[in-house]
C-alpha atoms as a PDB file:
ATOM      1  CA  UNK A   1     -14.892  35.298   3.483  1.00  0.00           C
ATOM      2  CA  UNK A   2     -17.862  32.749   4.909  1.00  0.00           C
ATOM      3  CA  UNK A   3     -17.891  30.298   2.218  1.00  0.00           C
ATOM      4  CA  UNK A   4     -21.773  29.455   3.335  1.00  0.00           C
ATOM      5  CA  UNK A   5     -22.228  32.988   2.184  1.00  0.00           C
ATOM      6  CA  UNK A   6     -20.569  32.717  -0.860  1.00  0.00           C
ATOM      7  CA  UNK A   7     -22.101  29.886  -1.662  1.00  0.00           C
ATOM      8  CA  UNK A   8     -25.655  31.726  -1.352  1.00  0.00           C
ATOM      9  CA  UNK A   9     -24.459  34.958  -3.101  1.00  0.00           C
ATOM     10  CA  UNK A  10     -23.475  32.145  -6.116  1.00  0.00           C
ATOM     11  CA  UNK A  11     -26.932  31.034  -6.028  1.00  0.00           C
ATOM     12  CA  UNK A  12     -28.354  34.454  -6.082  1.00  0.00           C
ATOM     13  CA  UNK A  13     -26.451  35.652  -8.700  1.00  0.00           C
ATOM     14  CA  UNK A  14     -27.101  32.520 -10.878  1.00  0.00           C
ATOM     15  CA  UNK A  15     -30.350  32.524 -10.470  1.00  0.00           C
ATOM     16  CA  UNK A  16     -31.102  36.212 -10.483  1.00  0.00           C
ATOM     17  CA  UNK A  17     -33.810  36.281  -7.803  1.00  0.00           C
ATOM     18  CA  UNK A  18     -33.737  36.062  -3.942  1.00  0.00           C
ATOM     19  CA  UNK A  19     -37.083  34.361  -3.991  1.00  0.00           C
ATOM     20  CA  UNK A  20     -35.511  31.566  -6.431  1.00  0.00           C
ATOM     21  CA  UNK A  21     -32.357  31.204  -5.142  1.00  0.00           C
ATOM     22  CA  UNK A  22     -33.772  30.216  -1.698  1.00  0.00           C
ATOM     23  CA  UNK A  23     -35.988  27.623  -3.225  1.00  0.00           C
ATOM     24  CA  UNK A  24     -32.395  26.084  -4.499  1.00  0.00           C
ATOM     25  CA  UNK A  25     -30.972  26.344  -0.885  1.00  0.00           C
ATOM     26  CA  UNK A  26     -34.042  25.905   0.892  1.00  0.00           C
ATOM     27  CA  UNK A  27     -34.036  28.558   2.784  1.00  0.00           C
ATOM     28  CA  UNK A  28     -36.365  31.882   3.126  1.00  0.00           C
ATOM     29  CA  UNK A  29     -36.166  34.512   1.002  1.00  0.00           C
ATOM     30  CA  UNK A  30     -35.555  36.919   4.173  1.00  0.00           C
ATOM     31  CA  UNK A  31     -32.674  34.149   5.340  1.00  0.00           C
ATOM     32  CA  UNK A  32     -31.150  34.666   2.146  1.00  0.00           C
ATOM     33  CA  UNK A  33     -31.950  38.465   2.296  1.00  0.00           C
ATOM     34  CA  UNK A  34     -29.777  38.444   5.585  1.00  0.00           C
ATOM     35  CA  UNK A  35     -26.601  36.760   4.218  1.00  0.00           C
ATOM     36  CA  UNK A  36     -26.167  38.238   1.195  1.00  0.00           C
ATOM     37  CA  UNK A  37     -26.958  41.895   3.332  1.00  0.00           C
ATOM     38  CA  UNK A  38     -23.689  40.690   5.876  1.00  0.00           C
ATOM     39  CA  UNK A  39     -21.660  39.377   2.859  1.00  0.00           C
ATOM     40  CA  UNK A  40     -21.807  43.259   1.490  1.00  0.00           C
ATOM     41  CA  UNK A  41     -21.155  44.511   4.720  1.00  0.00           C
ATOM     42  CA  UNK A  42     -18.168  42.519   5.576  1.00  0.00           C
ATOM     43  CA  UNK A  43     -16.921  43.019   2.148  1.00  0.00           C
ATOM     44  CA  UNK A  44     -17.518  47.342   1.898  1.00  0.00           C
ATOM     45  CA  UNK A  45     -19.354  47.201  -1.022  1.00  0.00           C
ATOM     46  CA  UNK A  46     -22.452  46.560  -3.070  1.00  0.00           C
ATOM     47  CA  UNK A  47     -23.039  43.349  -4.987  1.00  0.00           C
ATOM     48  CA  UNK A  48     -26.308  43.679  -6.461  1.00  0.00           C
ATOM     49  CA  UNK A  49     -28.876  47.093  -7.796  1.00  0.00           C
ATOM     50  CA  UNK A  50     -32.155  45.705  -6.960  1.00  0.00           C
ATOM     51  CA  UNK A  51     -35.169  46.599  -9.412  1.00  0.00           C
ATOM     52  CA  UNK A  52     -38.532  45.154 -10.163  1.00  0.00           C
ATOM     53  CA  UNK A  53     -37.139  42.593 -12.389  1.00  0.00           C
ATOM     54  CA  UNK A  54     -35.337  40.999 -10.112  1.00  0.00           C
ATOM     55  CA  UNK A  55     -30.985  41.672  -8.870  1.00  0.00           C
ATOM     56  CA  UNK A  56     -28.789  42.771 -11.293  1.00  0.00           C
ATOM     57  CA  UNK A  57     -24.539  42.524 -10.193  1.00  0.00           C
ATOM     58  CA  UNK A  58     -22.544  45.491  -9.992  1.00  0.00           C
ATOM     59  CA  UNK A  59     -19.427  45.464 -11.294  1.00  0.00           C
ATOM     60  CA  UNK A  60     -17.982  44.238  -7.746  1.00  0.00           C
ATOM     61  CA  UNK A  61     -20.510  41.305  -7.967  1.00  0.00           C
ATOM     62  CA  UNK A  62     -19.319  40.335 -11.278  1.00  0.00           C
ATOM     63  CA  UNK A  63     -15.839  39.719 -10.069  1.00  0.00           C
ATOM     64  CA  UNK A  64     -16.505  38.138  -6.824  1.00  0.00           C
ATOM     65  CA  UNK A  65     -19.419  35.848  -9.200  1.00  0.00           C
ATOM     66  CA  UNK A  66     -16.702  34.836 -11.605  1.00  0.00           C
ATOM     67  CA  UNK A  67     -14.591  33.843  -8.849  1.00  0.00           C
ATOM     68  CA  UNK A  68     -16.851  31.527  -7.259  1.00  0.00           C
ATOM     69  CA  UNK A  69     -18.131  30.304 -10.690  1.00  0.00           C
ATOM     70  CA  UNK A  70     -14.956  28.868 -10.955  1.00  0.00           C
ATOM     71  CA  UNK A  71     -14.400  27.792  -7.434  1.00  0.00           C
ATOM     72  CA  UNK A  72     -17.831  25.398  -8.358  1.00  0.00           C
ATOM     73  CA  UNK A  73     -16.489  24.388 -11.494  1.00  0.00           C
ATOM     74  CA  UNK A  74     -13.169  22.821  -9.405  1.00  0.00           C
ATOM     75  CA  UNK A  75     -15.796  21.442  -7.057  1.00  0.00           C
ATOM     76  CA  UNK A  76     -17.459  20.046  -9.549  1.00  0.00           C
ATOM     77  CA  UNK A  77     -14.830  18.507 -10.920  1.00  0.00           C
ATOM     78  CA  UNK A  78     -13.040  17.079  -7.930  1.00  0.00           C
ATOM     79  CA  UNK A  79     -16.718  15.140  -6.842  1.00  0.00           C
ATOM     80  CA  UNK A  80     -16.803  13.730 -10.324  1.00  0.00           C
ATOM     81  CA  UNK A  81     -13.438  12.601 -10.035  1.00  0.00           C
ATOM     82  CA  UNK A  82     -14.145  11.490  -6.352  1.00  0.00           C
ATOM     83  CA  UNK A  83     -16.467   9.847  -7.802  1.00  0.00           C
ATOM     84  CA  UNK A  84     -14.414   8.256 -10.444  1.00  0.00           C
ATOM     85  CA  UNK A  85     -12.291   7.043  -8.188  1.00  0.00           C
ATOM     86  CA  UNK A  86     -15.037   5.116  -6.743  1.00  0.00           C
ATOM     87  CA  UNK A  87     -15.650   3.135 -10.048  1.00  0.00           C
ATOM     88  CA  UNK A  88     -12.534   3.178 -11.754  1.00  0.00           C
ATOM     89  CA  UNK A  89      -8.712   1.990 -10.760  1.00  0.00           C
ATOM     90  CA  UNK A  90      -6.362   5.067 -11.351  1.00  0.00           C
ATOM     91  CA  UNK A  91      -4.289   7.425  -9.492  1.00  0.00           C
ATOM     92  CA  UNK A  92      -1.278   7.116  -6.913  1.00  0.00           C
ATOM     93  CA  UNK A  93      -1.194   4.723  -4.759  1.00  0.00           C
ATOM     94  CA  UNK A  94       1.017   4.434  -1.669  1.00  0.00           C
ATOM     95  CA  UNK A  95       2.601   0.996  -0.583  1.00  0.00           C
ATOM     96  CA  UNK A  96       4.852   0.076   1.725  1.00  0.00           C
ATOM     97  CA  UNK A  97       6.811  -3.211   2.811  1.00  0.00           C
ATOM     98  CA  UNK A  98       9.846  -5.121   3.852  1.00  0.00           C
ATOM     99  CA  UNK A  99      12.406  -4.937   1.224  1.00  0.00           C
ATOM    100  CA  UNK A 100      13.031  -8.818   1.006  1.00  0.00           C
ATOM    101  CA  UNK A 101       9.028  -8.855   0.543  1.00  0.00           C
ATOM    102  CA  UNK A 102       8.991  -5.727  -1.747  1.00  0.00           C
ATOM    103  CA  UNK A 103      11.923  -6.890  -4.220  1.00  0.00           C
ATOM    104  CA  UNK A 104      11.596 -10.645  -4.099  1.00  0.00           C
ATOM    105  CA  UNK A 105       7.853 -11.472  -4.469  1.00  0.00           C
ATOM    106  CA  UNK A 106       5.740  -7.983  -4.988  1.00  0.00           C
ATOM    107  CA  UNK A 107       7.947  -6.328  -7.523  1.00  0.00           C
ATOM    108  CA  UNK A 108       8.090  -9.228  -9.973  1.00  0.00           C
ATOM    109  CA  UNK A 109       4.059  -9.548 -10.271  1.00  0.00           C
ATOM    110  CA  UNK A 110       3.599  -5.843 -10.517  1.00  0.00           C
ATOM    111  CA  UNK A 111       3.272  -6.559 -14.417  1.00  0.00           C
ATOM    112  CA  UNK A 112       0.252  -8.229 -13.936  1.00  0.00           C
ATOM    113  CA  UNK A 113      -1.826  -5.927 -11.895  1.00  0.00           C
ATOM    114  CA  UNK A 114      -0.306  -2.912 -14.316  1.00  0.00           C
ATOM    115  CA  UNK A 115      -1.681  -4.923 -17.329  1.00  0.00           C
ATOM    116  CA  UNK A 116      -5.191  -4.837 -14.906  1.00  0.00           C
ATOM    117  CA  UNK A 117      -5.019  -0.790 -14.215  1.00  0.00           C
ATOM    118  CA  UNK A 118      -2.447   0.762 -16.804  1.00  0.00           C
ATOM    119  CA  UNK A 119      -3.754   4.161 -15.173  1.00  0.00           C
ATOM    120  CA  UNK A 120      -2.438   3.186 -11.416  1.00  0.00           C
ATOM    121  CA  UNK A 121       0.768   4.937 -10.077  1.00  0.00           C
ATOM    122  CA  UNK A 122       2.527   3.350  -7.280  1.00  0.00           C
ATOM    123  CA  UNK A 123       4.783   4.716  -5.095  1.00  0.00           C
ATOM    124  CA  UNK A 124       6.721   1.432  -3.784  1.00  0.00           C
ATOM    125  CA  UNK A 125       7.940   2.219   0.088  1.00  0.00           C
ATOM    126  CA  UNK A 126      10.841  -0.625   0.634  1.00  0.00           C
ATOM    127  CA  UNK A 127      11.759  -0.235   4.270  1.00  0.00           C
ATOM    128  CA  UNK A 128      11.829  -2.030   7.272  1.00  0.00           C
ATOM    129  CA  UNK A 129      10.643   0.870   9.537  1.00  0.00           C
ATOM    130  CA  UNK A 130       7.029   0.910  10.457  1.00  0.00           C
ATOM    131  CA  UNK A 131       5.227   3.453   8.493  1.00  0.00           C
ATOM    132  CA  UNK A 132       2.151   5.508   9.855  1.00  0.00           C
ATOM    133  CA  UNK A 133      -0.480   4.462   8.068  1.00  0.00           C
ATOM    134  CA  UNK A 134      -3.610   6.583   9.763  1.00  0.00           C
ATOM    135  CA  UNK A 135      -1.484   9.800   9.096  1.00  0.00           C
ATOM    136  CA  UNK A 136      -1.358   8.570   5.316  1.00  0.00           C
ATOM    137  CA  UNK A 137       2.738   7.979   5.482  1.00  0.00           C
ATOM    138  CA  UNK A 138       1.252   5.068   3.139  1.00  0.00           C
ATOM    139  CA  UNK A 139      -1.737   3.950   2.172  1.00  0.00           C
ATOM    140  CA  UNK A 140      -1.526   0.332   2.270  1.00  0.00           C
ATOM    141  CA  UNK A 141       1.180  -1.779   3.949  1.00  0.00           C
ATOM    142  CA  UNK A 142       2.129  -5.473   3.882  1.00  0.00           C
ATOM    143  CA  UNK A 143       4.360  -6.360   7.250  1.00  0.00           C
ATOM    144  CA  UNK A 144       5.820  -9.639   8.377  1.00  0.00           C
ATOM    145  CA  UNK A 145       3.877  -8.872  11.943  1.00  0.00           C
ATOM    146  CA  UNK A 146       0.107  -7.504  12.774  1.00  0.00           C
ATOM    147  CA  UNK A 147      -0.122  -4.058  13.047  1.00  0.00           C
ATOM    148  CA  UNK A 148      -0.961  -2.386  16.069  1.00  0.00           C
ATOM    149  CA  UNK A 149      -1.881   0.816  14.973  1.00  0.00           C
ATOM    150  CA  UNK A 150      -5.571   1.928  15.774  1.00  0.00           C
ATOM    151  CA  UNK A 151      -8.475   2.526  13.222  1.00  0.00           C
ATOM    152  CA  UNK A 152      -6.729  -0.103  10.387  1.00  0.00           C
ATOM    153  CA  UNK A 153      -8.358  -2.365   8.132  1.00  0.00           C
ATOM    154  CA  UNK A 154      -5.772  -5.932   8.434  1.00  0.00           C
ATOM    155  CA  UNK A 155      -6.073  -8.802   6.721  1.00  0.00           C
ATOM    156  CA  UNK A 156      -3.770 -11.678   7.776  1.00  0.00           C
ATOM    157  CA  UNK A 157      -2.075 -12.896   4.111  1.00  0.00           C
ATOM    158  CA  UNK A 158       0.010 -15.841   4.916  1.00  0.00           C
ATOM    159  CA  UNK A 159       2.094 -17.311   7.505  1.00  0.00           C
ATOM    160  CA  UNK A 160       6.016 -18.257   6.109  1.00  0.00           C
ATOM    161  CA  UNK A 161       8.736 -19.679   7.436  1.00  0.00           C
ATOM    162  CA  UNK A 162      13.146 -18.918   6.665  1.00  0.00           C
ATOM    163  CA  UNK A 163      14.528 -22.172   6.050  1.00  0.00           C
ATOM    164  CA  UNK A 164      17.788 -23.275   3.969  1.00  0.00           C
ATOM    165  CA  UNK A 165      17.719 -23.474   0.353  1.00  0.00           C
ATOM    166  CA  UNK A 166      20.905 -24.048  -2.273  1.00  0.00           C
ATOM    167  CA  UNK A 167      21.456 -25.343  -6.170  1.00  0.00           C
ATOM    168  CA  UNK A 168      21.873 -28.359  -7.105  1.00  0.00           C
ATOM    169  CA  UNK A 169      24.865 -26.885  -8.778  1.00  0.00           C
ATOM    170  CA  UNK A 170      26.020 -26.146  -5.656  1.00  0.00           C
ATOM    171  CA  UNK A 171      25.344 -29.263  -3.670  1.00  0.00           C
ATOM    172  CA  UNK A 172      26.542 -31.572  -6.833  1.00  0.00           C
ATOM    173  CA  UNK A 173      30.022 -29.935  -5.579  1.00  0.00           C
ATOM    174  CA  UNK A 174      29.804 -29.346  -1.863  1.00  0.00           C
ATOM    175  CA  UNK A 175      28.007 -32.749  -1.303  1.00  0.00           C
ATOM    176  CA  UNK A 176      24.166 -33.001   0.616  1.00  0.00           C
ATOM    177  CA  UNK A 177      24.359 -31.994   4.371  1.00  0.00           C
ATOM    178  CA  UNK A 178      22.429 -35.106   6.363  1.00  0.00           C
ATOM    179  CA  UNK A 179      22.832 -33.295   9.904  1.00  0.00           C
ATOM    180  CA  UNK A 180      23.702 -30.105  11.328  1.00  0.00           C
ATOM    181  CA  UNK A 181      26.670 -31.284  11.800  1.00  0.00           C
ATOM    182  CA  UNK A 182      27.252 -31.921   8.312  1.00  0.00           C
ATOM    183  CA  UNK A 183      27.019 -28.124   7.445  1.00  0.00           C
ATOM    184  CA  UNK A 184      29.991 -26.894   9.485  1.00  0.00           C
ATOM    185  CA  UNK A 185      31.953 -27.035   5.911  1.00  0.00           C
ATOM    186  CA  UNK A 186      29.376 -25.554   3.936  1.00  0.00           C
ATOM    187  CA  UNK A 187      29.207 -21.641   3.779  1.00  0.00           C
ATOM    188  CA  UNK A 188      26.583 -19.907   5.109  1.00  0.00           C
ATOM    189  CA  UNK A 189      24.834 -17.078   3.471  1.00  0.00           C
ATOM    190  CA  UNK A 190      22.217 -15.014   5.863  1.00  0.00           C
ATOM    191  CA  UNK A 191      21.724 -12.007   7.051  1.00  0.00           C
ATOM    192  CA  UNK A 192      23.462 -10.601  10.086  1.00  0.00           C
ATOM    193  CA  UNK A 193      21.009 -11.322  13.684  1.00  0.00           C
ATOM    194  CA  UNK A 194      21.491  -7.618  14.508  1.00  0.00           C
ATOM    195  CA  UNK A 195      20.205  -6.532  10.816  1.00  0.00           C
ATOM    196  CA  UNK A 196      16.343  -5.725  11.036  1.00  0.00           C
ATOM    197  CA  UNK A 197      14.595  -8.114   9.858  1.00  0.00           C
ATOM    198  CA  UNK A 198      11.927 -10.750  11.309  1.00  0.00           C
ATOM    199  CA  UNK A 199      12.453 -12.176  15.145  1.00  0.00           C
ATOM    200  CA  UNK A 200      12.473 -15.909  13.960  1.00  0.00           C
ATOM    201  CA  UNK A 201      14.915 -15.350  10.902  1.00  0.00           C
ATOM    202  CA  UNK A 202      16.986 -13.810  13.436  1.00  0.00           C
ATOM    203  CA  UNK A 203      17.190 -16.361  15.815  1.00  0.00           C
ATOM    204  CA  UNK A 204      17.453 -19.179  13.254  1.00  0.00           C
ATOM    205  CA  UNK A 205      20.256 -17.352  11.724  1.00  0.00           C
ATOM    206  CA  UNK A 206      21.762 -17.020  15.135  1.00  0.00           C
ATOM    207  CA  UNK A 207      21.692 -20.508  16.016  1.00  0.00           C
ATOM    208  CA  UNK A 208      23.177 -21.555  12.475  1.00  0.00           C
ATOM    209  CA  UNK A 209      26.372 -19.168  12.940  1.00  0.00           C
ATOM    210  CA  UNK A 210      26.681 -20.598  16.158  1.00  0.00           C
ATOM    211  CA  UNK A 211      27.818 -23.879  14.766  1.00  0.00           C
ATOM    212  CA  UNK A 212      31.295 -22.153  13.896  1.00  0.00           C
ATOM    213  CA  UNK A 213      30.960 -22.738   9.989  1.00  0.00           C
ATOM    214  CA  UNK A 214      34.139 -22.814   7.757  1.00  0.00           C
ATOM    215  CA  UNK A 215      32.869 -19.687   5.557  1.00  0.00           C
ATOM    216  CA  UNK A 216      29.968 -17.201   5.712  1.00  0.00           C
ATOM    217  CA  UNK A 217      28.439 -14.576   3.582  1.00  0.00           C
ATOM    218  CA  UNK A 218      26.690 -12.063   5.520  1.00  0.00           C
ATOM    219  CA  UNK A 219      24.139  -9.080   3.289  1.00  0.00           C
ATOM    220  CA  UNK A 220      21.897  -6.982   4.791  1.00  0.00           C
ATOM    221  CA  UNK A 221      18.989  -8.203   3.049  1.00  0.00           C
ATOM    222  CA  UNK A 222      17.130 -11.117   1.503  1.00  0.00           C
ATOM    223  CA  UNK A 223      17.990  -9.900  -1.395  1.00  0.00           C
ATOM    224  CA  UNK A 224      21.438 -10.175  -1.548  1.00  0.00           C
ATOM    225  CA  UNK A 225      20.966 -13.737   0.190  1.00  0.00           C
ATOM    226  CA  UNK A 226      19.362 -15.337  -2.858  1.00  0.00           C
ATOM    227  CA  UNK A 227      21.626 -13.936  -5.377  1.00  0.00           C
ATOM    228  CA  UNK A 228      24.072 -15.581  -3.361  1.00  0.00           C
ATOM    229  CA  UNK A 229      22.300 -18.970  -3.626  1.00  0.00           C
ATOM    230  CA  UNK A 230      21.371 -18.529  -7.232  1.00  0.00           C
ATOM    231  CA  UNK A 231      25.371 -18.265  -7.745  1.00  0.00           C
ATOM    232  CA  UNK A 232      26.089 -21.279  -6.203  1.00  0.00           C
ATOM    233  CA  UNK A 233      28.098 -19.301  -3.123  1.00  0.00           C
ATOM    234  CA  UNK A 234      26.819 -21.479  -0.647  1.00  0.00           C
ATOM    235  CA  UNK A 235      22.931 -22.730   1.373  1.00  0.00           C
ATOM    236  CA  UNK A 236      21.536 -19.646   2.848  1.00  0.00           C
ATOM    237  CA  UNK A 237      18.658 -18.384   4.953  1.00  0.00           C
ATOM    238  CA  UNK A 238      15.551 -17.943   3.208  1.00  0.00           C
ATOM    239  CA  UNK A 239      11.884 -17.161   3.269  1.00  0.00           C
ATOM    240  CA  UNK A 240       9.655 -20.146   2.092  1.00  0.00           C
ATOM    241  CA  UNK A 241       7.624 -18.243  -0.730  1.00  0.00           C
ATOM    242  CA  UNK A 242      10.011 -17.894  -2.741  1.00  0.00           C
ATOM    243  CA  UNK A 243      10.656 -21.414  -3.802  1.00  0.00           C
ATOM    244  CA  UNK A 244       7.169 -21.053  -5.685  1.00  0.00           C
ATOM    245  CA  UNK A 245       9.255 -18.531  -8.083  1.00  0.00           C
ATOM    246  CA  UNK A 246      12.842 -20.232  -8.264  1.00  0.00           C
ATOM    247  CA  UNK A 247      12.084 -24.026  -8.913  1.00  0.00           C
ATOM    248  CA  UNK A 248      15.772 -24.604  -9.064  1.00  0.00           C
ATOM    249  CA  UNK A 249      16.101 -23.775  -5.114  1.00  0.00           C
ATOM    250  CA  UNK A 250      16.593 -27.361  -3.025  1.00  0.00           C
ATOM    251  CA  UNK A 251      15.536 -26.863   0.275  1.00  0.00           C
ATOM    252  CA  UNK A 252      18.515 -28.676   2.363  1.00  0.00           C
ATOM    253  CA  UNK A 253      17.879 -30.401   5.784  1.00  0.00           C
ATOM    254  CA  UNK A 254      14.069 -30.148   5.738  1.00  0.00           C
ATOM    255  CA  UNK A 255      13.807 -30.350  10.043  1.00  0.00           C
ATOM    256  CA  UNK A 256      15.651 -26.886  10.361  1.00  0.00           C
ATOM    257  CA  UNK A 257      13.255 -24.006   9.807  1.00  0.00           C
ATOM    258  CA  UNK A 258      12.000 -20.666  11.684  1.00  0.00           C
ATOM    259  CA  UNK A 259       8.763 -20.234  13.381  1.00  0.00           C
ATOM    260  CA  UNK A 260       5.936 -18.835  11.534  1.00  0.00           C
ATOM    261  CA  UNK A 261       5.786 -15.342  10.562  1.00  0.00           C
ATOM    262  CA  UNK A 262       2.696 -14.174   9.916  1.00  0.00           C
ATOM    263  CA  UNK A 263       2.329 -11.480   7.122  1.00  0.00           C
ATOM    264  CA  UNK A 264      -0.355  -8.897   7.314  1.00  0.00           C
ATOM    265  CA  UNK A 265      -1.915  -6.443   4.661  1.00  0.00           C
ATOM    266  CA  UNK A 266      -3.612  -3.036   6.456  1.00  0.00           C
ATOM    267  CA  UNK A 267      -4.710  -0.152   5.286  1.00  0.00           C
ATOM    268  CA  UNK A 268      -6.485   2.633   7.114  1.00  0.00           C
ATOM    269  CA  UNK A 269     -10.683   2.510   7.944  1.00  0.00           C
ATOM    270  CA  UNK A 270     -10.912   5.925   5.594  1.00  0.00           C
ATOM    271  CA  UNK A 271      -9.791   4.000   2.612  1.00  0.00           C
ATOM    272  CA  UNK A 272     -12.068   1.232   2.868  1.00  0.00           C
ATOM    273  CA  UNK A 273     -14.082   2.460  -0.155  1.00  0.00           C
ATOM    274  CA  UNK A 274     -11.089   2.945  -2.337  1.00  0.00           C
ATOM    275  CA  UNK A 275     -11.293   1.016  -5.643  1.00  0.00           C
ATOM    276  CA  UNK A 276      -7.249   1.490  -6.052  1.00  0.00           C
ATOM    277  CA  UNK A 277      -6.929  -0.134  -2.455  1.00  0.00           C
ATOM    278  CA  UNK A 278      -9.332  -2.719  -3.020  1.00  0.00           C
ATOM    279  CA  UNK A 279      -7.713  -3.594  -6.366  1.00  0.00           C
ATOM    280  CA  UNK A 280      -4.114  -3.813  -5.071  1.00  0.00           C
ATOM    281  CA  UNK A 281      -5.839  -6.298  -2.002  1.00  0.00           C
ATOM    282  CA  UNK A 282      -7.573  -8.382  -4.223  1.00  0.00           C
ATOM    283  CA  UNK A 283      -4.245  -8.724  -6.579  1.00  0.00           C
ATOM    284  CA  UNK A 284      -2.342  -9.508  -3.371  1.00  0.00           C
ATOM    285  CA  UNK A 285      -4.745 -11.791  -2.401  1.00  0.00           C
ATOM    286  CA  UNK A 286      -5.061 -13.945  -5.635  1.00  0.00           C
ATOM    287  CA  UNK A 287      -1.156 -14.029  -6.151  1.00  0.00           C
ATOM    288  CA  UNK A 288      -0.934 -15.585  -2.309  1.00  0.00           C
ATOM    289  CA  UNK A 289      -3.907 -18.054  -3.378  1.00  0.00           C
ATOM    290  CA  UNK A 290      -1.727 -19.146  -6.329  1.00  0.00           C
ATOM    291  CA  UNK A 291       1.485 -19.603  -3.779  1.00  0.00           C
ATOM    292  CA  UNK A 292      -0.442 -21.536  -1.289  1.00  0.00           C
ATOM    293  CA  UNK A 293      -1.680 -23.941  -4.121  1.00  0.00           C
ATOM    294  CA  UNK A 294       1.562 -24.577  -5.496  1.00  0.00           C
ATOM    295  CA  UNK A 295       2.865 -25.262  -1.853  1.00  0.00           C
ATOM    296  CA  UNK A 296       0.091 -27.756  -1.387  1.00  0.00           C
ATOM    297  CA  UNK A 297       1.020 -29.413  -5.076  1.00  0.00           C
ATOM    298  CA  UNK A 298       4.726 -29.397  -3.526  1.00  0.00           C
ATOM    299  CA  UNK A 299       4.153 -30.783  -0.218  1.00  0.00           C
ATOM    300  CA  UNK A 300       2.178 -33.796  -1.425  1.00  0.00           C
ATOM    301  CA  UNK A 301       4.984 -34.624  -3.788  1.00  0.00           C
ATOM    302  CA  UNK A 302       7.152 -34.145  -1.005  1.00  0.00           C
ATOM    303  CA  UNK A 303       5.949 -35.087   1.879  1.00  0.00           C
ATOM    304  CA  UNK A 304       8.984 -35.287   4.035  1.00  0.00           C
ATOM    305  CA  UNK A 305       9.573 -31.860   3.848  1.00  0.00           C
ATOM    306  CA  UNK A 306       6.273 -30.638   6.456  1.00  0.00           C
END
């Protein structure tokens, strides 16, 4: 069926009249005349006894009138909703990121922005494959590296660095490396340079295992790297931001770090208007402001660690 005609026969039946029903649509009563004429004949049947009064529905036009009474009911209700959804923070919402990112530093503020919008549902993507976010594989996506996919909204978060943490636990027993040198009887914990993962963590790891340390501890993920740490297993590889979280990290020889990795939040140009995406961006962003300030109150206590 046309669904412009149905959408005129709906307004003809509602309003009982040709001549009123046009004045709805704006259009002429012989326009209106016309569809409803080829909505009959494609269907094989009659849909209204005309009389002086005005249309009447046969008993064919009742059924087809209930059914699209209730296909503008569901219309209806989806706009208002659309609407809703406009104004109010509810609904699913699609995010994906690294998993070092995703369990580390998202997962453990989640509880804040839930206590924001108890009616959001997230659907937490923890990969390190590239999702496609213009066909809607996610709908937003934080990545350690700008996106180059076309028609995306980005927003560059913060840039961090993988440098070498342990406990003081730890380095109470296994004594304070001064040099590289000095770390060749420590054990290493870091992710394997052929696990995906960022370029510069990579290499730095790389370079580290090339000193020919006593004992490593190789996981596949950040993850498993700090746990490590946190256990007092040995000084491993990682990411800056999280020393805001885990005060009791020491960051050992302060002159070894990555390069910068830049860390981007994009979502697609379609969702631009979307008050879940908008709230999730603005909860990112205000989490990162608190990180940065704390880094700031850190590096002016500690200056020789820039």
């Amino acid at each position: 069926m046309d669904w412009d005609k149905l959408r005129i026969f709906h307004a003809v039946a509602d309003a009982g009249s040709l001549t009123h029903a046009g004045d709805v649509l704006h259009l002429s009563q012989s326009a209106v005349s016309r569809q409803i004429r080829a909505l009959e004949d494609s269907l094989a049947t009659t849909l209204f006894h005309r009389h002086a009064r005005g249309l009447i529905l046969t008993e064919q036009g009742e059924l087809l009138f209930e059914a699209t009474s209730s296909m503008v009911r569901k219309l209806d209700t989806t706009a208002a909703r659309i609407r809703d959804s406009e104004e109010n923070v509810f609904g699913e919402l699609k995010v994906t990121t690294t998993t070092g990112f995703g369990t580390l530093w998202l997962v453990p503020r989640l509880a804040k922005l839930y206590e924001r919008y108890p009616d959001l549902k997230i659907d937490l993507m923890l990969e390190e494959r590239v999702l496609d976010l213009p066909m809607r594989e996610a709908d937003v996506a934080i990545r350690m590296k700008e996106p180059n996919q076309q028609d995306l909204i980005r927003r560059r978060l913060l840039n961090i660095r993988m440098r070498l943490y342990a406990t003081r636990e730890y380095l109470a027993k296994a004594g304070v490396p001064q040099t590289m040198e000095d770390l060749v009887p420590h054990r290493l914990i870091c992710q394997n340079p052929q696990t995906p993962q960022v370029s510069s963590g990579a290499v730095l790891s790389q370079m580290l295992l090339g000193l020919n340390m006593t004992s490593t501890l190789m996981v596949n993920n950040y993850f498993g790297v700090l746990q490590g740490v946190l256990n007092h297993v040995g000084i491993g590889v990682l990411p800056d931001y999280l020393s805001a979280d885990f005060p009791n990290l020491v960051r050992v020889l302060p002159a070894i770090e990555s390069g910068e990795v830049p860390v981007f939040l994009a979502f697609p140009e379609e969702l631009r208007t979307s008050r879940r995406v908008t709230a999730f961006r603005d909860f990112v962003l205000e989490e990162i402001q608190a990180i940065r300030k704390q880094q700031s109150e850190e590096e002016a206590v500690h200056p020789s660690d820039k």
